[in-house]
Protein backbone atom coordinates (compact mmCIF):
# COMPACT_ATOMS: atom_id res chain seq x y z
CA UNK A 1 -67.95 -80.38 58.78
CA UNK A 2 -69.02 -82.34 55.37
CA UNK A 3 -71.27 -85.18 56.75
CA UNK A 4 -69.95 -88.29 54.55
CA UNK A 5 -67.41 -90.34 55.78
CA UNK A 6 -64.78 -89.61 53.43
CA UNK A 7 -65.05 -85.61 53.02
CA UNK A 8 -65.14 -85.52 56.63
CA UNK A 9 -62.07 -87.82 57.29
CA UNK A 10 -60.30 -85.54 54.55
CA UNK A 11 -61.34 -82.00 56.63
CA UNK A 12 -60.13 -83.48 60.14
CA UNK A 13 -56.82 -83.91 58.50
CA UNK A 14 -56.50 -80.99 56.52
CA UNK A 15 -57.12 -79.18 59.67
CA UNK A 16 -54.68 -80.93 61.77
CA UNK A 17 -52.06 -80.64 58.98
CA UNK A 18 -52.48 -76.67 59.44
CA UNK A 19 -52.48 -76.71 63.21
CA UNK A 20 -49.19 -78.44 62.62
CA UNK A 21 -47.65 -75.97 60.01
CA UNK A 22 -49.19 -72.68 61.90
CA UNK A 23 -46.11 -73.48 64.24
CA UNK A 24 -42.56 -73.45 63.98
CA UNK A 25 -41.33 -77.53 64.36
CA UNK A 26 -44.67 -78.32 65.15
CA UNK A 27 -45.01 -81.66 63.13
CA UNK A 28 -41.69 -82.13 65.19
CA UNK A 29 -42.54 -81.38 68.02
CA UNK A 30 -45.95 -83.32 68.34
CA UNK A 31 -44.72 -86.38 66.95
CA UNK A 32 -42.71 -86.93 70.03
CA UNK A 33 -45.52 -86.86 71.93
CA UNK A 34 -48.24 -88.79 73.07
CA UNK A 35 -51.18 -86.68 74.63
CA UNK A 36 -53.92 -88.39 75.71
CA UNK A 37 -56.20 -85.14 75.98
CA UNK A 38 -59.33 -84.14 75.71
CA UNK A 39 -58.98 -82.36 72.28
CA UNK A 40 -56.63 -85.02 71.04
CA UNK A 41 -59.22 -87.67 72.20
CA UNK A 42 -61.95 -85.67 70.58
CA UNK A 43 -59.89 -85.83 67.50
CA UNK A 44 -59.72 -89.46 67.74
CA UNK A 45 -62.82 -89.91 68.29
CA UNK A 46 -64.27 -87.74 65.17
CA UNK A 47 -62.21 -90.05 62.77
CA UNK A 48 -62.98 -93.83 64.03
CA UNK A 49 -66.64 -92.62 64.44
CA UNK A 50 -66.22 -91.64 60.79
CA UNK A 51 -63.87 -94.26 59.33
CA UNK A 52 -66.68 -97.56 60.06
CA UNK A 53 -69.35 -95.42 57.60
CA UNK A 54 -66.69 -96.60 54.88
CA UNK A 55 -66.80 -99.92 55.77
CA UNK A 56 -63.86 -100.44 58.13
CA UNK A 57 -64.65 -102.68 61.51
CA UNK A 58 -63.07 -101.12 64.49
CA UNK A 59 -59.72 -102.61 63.93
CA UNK A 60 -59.39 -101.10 60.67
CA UNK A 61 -60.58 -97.62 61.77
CA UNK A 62 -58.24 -97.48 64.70
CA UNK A 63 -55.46 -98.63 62.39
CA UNK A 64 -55.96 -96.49 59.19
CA UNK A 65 -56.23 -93.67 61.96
CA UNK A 66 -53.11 -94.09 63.18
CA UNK A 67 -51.67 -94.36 59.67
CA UNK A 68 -53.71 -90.88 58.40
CA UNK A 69 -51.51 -89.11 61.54
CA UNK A 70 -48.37 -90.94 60.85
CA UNK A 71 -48.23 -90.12 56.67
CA UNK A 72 -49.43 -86.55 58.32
CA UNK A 73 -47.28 -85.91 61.08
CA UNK A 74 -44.18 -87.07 58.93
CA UNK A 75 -45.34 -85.14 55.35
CA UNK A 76 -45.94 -81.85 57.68
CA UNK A 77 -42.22 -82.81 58.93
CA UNK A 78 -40.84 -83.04 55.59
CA UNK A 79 -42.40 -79.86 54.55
CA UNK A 80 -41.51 -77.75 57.54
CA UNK A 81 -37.89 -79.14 56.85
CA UNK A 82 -38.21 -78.77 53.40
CA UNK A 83 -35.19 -75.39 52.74
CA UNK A 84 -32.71 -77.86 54.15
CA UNK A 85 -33.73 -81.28 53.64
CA UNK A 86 -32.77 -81.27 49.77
CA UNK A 87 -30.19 -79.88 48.07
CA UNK A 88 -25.89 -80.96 46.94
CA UNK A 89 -25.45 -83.55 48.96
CA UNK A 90 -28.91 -85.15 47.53
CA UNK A 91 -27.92 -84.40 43.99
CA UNK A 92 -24.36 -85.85 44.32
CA UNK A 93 -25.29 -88.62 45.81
CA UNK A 94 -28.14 -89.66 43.25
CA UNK A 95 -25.66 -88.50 40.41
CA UNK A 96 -22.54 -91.15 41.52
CA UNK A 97 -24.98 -93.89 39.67
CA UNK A 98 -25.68 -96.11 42.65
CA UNK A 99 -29.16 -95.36 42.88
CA UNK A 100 -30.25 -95.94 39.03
CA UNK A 101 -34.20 -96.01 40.10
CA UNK A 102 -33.76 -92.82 42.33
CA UNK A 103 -31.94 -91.07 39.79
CA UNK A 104 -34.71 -91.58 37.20
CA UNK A 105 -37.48 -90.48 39.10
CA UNK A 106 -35.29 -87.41 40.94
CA UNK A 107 -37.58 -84.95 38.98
CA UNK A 108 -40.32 -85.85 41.78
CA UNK A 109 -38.17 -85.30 44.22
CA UNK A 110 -37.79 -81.66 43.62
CA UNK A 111 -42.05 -81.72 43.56
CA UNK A 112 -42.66 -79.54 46.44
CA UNK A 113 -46.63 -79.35 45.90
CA UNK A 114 -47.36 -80.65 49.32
CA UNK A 115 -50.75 -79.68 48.70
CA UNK A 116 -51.20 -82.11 46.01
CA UNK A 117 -49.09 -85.00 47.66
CA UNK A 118 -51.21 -84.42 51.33
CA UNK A 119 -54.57 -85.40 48.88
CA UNK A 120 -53.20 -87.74 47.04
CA UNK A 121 -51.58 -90.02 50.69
CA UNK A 122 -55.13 -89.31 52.01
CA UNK A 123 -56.19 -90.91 48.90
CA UNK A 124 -54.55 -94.09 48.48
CA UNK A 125 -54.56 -94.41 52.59
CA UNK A 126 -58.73 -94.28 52.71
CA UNK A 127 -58.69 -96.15 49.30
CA UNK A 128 -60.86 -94.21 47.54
């Protein structure tokens, strides 16, 4: 594991973010949970040890913690429901012209580099 803060905040949750898409609904199904186990607490543990080397006080770590899972529970969601999440009933509804701001950005809609959008939340969530 990459021993500054950052790096090492960025390879907890790329590797949660692929324990979550190696199964079937499992950004789903985890995100109705709340496990307070040992490798969960570990987990925990790893990123507000990690987050105060960037200068966040404890309150800060614990919180942008909690945001890192949320933005990657829900974006490992989105992309495991990604074949049926999108499609007619999206593009009707943008093109009936009450959404003016949603139809002019629709293009990045349709941007299904997950990859790319995973970095760049991680990004503007650490602040960096």
């Amino acid at each position: 594991m990459p021993e500054p803060w950052e790096p090492r905040v960025r390879e907890l949750f790329h590797r949660y973010r692929r324990a979550l898409l190696a199964h079937r609904d499992g950004a789903r199904i985890v995100a109705g949970t709340y496990a307070a186990e040992p490798a969960t607490l570990r987990f925990a543990e790893l990123v507000v040890e990690a987050l105060p080397a960037g200068g966040l006080r404890d309150r800060e770590a614990v919180w942008t913690a909690w945001a890192l899972v949320y933005f990657t529970l829900g974006l490992a969601q989105e992309e495991q429901a990604l074949p049926d999440a999108r499609g007619a009933a999206f593009a009707r509804r943008l093109g009936e012209g009450q959404y003016p701001s949603l139809s002019r950005a629709a293009e990045h809609f349709e941007d299904a580099s997950f990859d790319e959008r995973f970095d760049y939340g991680i990004s503007r969530i650490l602040g960096v």
